[in-house]
C-alpha atoms as a PDB file:
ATOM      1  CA  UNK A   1     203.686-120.221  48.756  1.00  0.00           C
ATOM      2  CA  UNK A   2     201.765-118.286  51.671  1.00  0.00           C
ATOM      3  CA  UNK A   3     204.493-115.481  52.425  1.00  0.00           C
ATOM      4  CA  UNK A   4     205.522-115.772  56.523  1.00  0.00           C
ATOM      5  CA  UNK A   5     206.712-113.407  58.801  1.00  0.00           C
ATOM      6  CA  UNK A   6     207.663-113.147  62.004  1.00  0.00           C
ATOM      7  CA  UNK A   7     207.363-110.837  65.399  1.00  0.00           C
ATOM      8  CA  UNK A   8     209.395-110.819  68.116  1.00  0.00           C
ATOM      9  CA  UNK A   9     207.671-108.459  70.506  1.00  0.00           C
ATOM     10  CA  UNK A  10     206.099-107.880  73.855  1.00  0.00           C
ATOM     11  CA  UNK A  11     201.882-109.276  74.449  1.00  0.00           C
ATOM     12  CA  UNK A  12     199.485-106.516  74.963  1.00  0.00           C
ATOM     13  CA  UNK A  13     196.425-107.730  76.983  1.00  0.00           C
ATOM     14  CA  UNK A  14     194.626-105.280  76.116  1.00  0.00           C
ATOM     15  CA  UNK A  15     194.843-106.457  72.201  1.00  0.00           C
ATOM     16  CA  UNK A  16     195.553-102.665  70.501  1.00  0.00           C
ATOM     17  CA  UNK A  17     199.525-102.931  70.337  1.00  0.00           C
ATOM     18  CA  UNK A  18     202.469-105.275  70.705  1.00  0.00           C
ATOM     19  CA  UNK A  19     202.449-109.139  69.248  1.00  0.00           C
ATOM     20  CA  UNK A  20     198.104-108.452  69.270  1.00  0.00           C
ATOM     21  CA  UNK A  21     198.444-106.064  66.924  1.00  0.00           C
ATOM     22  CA  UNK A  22     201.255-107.557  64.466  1.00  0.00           C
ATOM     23  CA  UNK A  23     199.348-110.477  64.151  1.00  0.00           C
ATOM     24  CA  UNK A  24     196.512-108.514  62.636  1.00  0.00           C
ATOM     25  CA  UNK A  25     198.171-106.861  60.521  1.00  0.00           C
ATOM     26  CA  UNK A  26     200.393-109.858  58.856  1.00  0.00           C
ATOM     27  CA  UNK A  27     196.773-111.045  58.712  1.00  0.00           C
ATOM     28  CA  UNK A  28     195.392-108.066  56.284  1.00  0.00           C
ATOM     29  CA  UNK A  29     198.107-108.506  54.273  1.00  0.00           C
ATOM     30  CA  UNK A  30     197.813-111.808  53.497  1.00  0.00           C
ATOM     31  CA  UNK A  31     200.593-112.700  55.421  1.00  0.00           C
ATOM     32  CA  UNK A  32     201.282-115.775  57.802  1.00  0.00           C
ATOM     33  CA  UNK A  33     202.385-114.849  60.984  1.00  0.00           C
ATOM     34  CA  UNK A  34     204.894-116.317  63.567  1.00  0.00           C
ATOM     35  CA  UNK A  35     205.779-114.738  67.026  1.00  0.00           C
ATOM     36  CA  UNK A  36     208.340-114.923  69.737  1.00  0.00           C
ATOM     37  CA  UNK A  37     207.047-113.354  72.649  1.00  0.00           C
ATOM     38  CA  UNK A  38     209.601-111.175  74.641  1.00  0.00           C
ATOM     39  CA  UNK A  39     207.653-109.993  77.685  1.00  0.00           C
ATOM     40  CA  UNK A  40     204.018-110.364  79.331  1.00  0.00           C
ATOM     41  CA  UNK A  41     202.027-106.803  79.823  1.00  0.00           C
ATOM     42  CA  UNK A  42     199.151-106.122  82.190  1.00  0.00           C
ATOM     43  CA  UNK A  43     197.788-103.546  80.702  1.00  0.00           C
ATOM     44  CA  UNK A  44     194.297-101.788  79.320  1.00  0.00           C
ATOM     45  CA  UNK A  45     193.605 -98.529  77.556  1.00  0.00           C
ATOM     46  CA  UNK A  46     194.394 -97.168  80.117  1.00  0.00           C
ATOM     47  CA  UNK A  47     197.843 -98.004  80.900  1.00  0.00           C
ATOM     48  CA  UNK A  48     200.345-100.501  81.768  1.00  0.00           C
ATOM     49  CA  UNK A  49     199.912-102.289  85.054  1.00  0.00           C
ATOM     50  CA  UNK A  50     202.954-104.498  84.921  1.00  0.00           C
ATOM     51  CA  UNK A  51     205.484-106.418  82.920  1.00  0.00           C
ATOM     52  CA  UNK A  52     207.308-109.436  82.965  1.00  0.00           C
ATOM     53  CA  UNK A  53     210.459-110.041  80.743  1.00  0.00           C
ATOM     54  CA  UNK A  54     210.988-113.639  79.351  1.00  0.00           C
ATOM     55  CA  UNK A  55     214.603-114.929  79.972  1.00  0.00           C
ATOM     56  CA  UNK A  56     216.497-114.012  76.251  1.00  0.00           C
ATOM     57  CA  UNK A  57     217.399-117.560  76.264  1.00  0.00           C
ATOM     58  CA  UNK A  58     213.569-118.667  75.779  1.00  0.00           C
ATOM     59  CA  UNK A  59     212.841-115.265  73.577  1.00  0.00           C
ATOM     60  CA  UNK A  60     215.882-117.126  71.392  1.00  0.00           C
ATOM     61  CA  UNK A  61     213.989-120.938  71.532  1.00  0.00           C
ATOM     62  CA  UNK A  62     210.994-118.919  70.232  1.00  0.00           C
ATOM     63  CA  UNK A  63     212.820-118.073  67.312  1.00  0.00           C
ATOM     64  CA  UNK A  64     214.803-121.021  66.735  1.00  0.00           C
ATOM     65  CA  UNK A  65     211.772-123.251  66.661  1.00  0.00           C
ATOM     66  CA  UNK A  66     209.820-120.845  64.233  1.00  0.00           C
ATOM     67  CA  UNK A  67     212.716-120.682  61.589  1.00  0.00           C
ATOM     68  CA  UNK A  68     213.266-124.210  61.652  1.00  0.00           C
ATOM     69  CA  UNK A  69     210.195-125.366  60.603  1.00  0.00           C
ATOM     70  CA  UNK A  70     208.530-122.211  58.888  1.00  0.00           C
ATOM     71  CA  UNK A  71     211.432-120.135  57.265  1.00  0.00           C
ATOM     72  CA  UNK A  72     210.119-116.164  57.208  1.00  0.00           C
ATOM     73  CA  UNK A  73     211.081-113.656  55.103  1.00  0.00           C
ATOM     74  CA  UNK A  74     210.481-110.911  56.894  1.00  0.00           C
ATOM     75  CA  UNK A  75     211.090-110.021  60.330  1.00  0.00           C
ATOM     76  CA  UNK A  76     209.603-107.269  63.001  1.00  0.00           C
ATOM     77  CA  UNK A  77     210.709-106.500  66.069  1.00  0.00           C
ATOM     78  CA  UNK A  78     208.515-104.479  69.105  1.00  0.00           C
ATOM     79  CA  UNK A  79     209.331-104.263  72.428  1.00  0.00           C
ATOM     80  CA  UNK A  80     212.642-105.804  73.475  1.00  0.00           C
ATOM     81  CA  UNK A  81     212.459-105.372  77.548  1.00  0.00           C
ATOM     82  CA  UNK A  82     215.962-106.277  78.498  1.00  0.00           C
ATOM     83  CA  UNK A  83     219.536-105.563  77.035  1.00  0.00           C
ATOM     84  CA  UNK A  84     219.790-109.225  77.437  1.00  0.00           C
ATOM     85  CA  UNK A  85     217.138-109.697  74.881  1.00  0.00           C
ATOM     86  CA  UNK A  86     218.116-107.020  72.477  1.00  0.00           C
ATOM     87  CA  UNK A  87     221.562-108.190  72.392  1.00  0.00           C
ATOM     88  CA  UNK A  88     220.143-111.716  71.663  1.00  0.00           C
ATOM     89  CA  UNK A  89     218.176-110.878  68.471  1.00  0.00           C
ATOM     90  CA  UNK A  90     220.968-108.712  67.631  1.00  0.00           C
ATOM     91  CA  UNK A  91     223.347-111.998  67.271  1.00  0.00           C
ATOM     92  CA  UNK A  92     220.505-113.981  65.643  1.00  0.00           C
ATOM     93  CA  UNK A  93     220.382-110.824  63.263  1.00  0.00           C
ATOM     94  CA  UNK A  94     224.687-110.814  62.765  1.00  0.00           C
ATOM     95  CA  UNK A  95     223.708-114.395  61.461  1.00  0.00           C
ATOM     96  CA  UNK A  96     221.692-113.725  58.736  1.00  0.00           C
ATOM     97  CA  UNK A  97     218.608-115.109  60.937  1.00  0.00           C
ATOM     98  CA  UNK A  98     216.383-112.366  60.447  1.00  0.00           C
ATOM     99  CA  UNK A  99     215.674-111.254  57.143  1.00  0.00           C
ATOM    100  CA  UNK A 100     214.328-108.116  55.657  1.00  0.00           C
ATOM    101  CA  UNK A 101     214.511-107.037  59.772  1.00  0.00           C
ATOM    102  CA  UNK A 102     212.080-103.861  60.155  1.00  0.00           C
ATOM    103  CA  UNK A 103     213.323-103.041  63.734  1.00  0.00           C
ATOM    104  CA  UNK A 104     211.245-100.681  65.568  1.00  0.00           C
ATOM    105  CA  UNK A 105     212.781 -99.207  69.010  1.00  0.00           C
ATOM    106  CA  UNK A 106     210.369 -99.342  71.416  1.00  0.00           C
ATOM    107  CA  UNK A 107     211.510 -97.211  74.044  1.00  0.00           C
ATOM    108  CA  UNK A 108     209.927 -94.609  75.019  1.00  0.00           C
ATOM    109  CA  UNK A 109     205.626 -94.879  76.471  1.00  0.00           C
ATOM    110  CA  UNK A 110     203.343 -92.406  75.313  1.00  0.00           C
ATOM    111  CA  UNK A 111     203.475 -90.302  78.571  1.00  0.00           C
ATOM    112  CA  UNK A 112     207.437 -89.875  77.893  1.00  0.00           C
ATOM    113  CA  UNK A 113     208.532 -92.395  80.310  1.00  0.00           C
ATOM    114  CA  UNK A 114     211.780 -94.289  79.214  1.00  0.00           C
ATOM    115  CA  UNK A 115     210.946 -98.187  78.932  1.00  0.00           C
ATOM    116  CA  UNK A 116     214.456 -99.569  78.303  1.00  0.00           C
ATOM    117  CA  UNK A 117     217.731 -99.416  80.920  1.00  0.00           C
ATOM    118  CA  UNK A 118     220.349 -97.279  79.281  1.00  0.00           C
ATOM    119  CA  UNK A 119     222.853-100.134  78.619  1.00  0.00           C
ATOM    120  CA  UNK A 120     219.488-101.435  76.283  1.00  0.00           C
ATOM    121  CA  UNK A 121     219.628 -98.335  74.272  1.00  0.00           C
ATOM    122  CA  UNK A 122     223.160 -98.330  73.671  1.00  0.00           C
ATOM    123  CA  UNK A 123     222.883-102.033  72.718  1.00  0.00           C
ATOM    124  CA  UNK A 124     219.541-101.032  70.106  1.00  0.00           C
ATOM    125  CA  UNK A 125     222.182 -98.427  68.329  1.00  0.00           C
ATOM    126  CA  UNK A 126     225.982-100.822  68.603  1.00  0.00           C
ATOM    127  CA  UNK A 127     224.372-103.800  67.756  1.00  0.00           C
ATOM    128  CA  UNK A 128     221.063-104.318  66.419  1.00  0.00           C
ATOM    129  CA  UNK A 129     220.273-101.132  64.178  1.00  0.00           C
ATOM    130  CA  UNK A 130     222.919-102.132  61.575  1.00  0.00           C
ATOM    131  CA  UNK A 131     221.429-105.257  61.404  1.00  0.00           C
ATOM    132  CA  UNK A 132     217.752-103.409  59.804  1.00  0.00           C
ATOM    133  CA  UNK A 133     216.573-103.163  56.174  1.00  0.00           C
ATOM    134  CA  UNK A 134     214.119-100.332  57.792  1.00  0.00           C
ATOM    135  CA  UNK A 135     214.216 -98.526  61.226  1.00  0.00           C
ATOM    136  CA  UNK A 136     210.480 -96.872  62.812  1.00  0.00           C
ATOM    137  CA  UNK A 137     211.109 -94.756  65.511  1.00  0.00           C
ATOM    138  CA  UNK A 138     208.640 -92.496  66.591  1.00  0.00           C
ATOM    139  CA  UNK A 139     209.936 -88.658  67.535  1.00  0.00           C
ATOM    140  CA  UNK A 140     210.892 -89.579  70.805  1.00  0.00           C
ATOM    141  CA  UNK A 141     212.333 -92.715  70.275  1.00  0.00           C
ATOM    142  CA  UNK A 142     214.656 -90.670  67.390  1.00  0.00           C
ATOM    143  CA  UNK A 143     215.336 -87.873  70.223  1.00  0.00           C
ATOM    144  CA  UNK A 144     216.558 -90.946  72.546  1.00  0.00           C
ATOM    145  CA  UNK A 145     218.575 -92.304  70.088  1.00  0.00           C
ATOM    146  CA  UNK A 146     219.935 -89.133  68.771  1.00  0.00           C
ATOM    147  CA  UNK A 147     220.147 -88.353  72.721  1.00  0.00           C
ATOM    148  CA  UNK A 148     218.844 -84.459  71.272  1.00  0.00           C
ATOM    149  CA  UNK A 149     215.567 -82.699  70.442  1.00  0.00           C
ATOM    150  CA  UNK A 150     213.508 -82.811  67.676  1.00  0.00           C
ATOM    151  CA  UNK A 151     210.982 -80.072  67.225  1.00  0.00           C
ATOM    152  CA  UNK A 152     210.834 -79.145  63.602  1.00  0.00           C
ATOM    153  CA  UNK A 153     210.357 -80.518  60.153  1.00  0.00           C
ATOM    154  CA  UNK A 154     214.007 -79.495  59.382  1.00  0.00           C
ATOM    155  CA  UNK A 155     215.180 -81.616  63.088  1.00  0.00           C
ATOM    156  CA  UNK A 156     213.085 -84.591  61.672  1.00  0.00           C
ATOM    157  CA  UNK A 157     214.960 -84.715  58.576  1.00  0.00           C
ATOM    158  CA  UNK A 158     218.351 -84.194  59.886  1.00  0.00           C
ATOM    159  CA  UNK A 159     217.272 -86.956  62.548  1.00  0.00           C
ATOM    160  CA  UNK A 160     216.513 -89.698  59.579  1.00  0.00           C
ATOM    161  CA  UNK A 161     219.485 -88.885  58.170  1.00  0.00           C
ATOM    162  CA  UNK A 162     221.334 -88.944  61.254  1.00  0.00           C
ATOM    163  CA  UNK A 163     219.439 -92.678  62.263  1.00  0.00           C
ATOM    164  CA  UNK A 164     220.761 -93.882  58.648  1.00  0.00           C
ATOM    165  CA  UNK A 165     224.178 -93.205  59.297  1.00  0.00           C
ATOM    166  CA  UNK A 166     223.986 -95.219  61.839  1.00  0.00           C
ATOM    167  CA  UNK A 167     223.772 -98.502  59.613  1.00  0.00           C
ATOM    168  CA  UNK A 168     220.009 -99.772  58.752  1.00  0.00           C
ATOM    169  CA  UNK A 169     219.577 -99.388  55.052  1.00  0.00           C
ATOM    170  CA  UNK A 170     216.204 -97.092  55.501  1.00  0.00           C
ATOM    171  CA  UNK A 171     215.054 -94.794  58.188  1.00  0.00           C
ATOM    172  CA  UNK A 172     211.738 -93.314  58.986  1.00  0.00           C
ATOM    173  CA  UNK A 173     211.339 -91.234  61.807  1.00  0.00           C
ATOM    174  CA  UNK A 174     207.526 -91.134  62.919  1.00  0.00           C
ATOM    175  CA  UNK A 175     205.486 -88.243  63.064  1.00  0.00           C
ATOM    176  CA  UNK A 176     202.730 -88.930  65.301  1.00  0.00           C
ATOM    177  CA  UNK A 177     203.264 -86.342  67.652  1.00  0.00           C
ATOM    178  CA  UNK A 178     203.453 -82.899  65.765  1.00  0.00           C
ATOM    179  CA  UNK A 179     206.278 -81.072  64.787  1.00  0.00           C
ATOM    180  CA  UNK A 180     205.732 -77.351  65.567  1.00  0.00           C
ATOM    181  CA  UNK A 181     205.653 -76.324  62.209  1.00  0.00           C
ATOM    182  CA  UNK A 182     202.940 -79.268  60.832  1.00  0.00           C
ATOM    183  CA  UNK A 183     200.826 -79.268  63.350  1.00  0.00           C
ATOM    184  CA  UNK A 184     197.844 -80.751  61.379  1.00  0.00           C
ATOM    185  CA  UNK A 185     199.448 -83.425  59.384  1.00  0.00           C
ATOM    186  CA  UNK A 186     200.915 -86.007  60.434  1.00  0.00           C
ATOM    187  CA  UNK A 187     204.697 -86.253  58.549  1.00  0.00           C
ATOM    188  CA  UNK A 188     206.860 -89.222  58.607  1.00  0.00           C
ATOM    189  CA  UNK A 189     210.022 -88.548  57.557  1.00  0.00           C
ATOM    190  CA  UNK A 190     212.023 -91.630  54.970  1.00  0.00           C
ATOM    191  CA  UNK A 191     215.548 -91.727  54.748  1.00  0.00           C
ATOM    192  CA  UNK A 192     216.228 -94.295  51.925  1.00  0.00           C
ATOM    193  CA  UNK A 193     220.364 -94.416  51.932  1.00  0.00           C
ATOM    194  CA  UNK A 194     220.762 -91.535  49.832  1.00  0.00           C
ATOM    195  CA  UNK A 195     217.952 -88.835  50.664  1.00  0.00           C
ATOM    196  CA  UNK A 196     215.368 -87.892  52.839  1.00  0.00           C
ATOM    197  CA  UNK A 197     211.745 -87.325  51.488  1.00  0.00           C
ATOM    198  CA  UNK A 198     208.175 -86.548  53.493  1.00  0.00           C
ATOM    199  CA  UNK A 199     205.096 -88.915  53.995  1.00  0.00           C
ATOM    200  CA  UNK A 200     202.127 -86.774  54.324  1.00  0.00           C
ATOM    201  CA  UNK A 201     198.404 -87.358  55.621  1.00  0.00           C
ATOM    202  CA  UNK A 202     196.234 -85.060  57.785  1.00  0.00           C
ATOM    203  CA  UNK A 203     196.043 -85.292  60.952  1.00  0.00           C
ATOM    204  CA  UNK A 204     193.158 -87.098  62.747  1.00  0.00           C
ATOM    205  CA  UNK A 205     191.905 -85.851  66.120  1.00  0.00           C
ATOM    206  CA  UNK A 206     191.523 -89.050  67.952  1.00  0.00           C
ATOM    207  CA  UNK A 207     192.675 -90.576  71.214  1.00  0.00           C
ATOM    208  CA  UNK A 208     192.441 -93.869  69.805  1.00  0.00           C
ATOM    209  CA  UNK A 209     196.429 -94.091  68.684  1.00  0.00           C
ATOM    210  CA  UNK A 210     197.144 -96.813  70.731  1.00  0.00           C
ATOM    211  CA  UNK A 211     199.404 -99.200  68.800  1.00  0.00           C
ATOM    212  CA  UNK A 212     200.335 -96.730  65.438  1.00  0.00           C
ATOM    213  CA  UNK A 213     203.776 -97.462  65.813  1.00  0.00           C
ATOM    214  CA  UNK A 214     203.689-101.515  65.847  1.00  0.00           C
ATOM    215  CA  UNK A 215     200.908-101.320  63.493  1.00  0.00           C
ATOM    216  CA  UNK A 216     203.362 -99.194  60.795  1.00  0.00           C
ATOM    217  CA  UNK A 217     206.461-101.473  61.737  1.00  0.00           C
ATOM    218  CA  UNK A 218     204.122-104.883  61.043  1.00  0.00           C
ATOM    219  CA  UNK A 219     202.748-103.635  57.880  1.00  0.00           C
ATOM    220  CA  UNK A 220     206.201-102.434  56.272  1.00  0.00           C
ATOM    221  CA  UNK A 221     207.299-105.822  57.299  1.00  0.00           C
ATOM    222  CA  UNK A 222     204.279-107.329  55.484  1.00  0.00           C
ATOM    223  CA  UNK A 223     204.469-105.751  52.555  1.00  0.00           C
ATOM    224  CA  UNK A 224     208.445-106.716  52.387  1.00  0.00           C
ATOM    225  CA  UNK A 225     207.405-110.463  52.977  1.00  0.00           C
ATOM    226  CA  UNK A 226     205.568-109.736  50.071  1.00  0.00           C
ATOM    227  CA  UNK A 227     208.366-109.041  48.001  1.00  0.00           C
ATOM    228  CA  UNK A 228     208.100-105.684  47.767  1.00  0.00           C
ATOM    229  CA  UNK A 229     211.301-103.312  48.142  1.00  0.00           C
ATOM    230  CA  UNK A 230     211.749-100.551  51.578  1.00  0.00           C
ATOM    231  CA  UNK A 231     210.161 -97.616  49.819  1.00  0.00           C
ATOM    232  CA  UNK A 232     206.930 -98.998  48.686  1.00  0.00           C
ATOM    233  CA  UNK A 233     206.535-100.708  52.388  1.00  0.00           C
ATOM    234  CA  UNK A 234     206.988 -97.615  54.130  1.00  0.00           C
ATOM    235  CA  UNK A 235     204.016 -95.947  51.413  1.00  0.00           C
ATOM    236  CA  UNK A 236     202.065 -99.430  51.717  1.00  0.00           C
ATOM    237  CA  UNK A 237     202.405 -98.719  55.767  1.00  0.00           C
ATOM    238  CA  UNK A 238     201.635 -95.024  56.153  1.00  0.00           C
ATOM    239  CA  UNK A 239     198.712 -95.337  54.143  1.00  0.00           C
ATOM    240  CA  UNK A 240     197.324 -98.539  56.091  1.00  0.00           C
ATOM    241  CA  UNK A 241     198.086 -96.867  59.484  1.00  0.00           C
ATOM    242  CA  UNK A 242     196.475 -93.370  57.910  1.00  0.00           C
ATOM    243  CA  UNK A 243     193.297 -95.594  57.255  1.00  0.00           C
ATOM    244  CA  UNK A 244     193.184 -97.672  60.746  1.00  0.00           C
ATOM    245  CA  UNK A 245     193.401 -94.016  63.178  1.00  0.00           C
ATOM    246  CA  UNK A 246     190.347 -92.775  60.523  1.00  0.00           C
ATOM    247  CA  UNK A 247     188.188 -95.935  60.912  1.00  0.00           C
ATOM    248  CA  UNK A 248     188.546 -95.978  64.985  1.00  0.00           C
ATOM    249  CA  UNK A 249     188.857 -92.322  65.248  1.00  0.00           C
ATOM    250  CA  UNK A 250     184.932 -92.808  66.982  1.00  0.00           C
ATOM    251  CA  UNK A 251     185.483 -95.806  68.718  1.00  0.00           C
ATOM    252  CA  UNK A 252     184.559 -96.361  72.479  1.00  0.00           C
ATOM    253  CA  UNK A 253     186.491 -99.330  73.911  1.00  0.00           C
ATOM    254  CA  UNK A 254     187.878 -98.989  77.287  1.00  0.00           C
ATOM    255  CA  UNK A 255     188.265 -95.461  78.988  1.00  0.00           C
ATOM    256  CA  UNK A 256     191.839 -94.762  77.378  1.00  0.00           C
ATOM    257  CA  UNK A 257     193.602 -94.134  74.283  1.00  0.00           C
ATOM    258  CA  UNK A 258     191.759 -96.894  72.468  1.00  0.00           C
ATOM    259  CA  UNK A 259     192.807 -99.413  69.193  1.00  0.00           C
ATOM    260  CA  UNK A 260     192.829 -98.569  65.322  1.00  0.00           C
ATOM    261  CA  UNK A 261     190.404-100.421  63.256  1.00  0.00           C
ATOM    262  CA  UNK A 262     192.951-102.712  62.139  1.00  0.00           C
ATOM    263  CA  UNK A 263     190.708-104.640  59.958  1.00  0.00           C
ATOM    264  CA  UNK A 264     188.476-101.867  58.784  1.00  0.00           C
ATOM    265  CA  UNK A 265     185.225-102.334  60.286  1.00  0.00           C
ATOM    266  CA  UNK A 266     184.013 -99.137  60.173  1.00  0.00           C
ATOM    267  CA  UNK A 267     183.758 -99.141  56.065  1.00  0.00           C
END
C-alpha cells in the first residue's frame, strides 16, 4: 500500500516553505500526502505580509477527516500559530492520533523575530514535545526553547541533549546558521535517547534557504512513513536538504531568499 503522511502546518503563498513545501517532499519520496492547514500567509521571498490563524477547532476537523478515511503513518507538524492550536494537536497526539510525530517548532523567522505568544512556547515544551518520535529545531528555535544561547559546537550538543530530556525520543538541533567554531559546514546535531552524534555537509553560500527547516522535518517524516527507524530519517533528510540548497543555490525567483530545488531540476 502507497505509504501516507500527513502535515499539519501553515500555507506559504509564495510555495518555498510551509504545507507547499511538505507536499513536495512527501511527493519525492514516494509518499502520499494529507494536510491540515493551520494558518493562511501572505507572503513572497521577500517576507511575510500577513497571517491568518484558523480556529483550532477547524485545524482539528482537518485532521479528523484525514485519519478517518486515509490512516497515516507518519505525521509532521510546521507552523502552529496559536497556543490554541498547539495545545489541540498536542491532545490529538496524547491519543495516539499522530504517529511517528516529527514535530518541528516553528517559532522563531529568519530575521530573529519570535512568531509564537509565550504561553505557545510553553505549551510546544509541557505538552506537545513528549508527544515526538523526532524534534527539528533550528539554533534559534533550540535557544528559545532552552530560553539560553547557543554559539558553539559544544552548546549545540549540550542543547540536543538538553531538548531530549525533555521527552521526544530523538532530537536534532539544526545547524543552518553557523556555529562559531564550523563556520563552513553546516552541522546538525542528533540526539538519539542515549548520545549525541554530528551530521556534516559543507556549507553552501546561497540566499536561497527559504524553507530548509520544513523541507528536513517533511523528509524525516517521509522516510519514517516509509518504515524506516529515527536515525536513518534524520541521514535520509540531511542529505536530501544538503542536495535541494546545492541545486537552487543559482536560482533567481523573486528578489528574496528564494526556494530549494525540491525536486532536483537543476541535475
Amino acid at each position: 500500500m502507497l505509504p501516507r503522511a500527513l502535515t499539519i502546518a501553515g500555507s506559504d503563498s509564495g510555495g518555498g516553505a510551509g504545507i507547499q513545501a511538505d507536499l513536495k517532499v512527501f511527493t519525492v519520496f514516494g509518499v502520499y500526502g494529507t494536510s491540515a492547514i493551520t494558518a493562511l500567509t501572505a507572503q513572497n521571498t521577500r517576507g511575510v505580509r500577513g497571517v491568518v490563524a484558523i480556529p483550532a477547532d477547524f485545524v482539528v476537523a482537518q485532521v479528523d477527516a484525514v485519519l478517518e478515511d486515509l490512516p497515516v503513518a507518519a505525521v509532521k507538524t510546521g507552523m502552529l500559530a496559536t497556543a490554541d492550536i498547539v495545545a489541540a494537536v498536542a491532545k490529538l497526539a496524547a491519543a495516539g492520533r499522530l504517529p511517528n510525530l516529527v514535530v518541528d517548532p516553528v517559532m522563531v523567522a529568519s530575521s530573529g523575530d519570535r512568531l509564537l505568544e509565550p504561553q505557545a512556547e510553553r505549551a510546544y515544551i509541557e505538552a506537545l514535545l513528549p508527544h515526538a518520535v523526532l524534534a527539528t529545531p533550528n539554533l534559534r528555535e533550540a535557544e528559545v526553547l532552552l530560553d539560553g544561547p547557543i554559539r558553539t559546537l559544544a552548546d549545540q550538543h549540550a542543547a540536543a541533549a538538553a531538548l531530549g530530556a525533555l521527552g521526544p525520543g530523538a532530537v536534532v538541533v539544526k545547524g543552518g546558521h553557523a556555529v562559531a567554531d564550523a563556520p563552513g559546514e553546516a552541522v546538525d546535531v542528533v540526539w538519539d535517547g542515549a548520545a549525541t552524534y554530528e551530521l556534516r555537509v559543507p556549507r553552501v553560500d546561497t540566499g536561497n534557504n527559504h524553507g530548509t527547516g520544513c523541507t528536513f522535518a517533511a523528509a524525516a517524516a517521509a522516510t519514517l512513513a516509509r518504515g524506516a527507524d529515527v536515525g536513518a530519517a534524520c541521514r535520509a533528510a540531511k542529505e536530501y536538504v544538503s542536495r535541494a540548497v546545492a541545486g537552487g543555490a543559482t536560482w533567481h525567483l523573486g528578489a528574496g531568499h528564494g526556494p530549494l530545488d525540491h525536486f532536483g531540476w537543476a541535475g
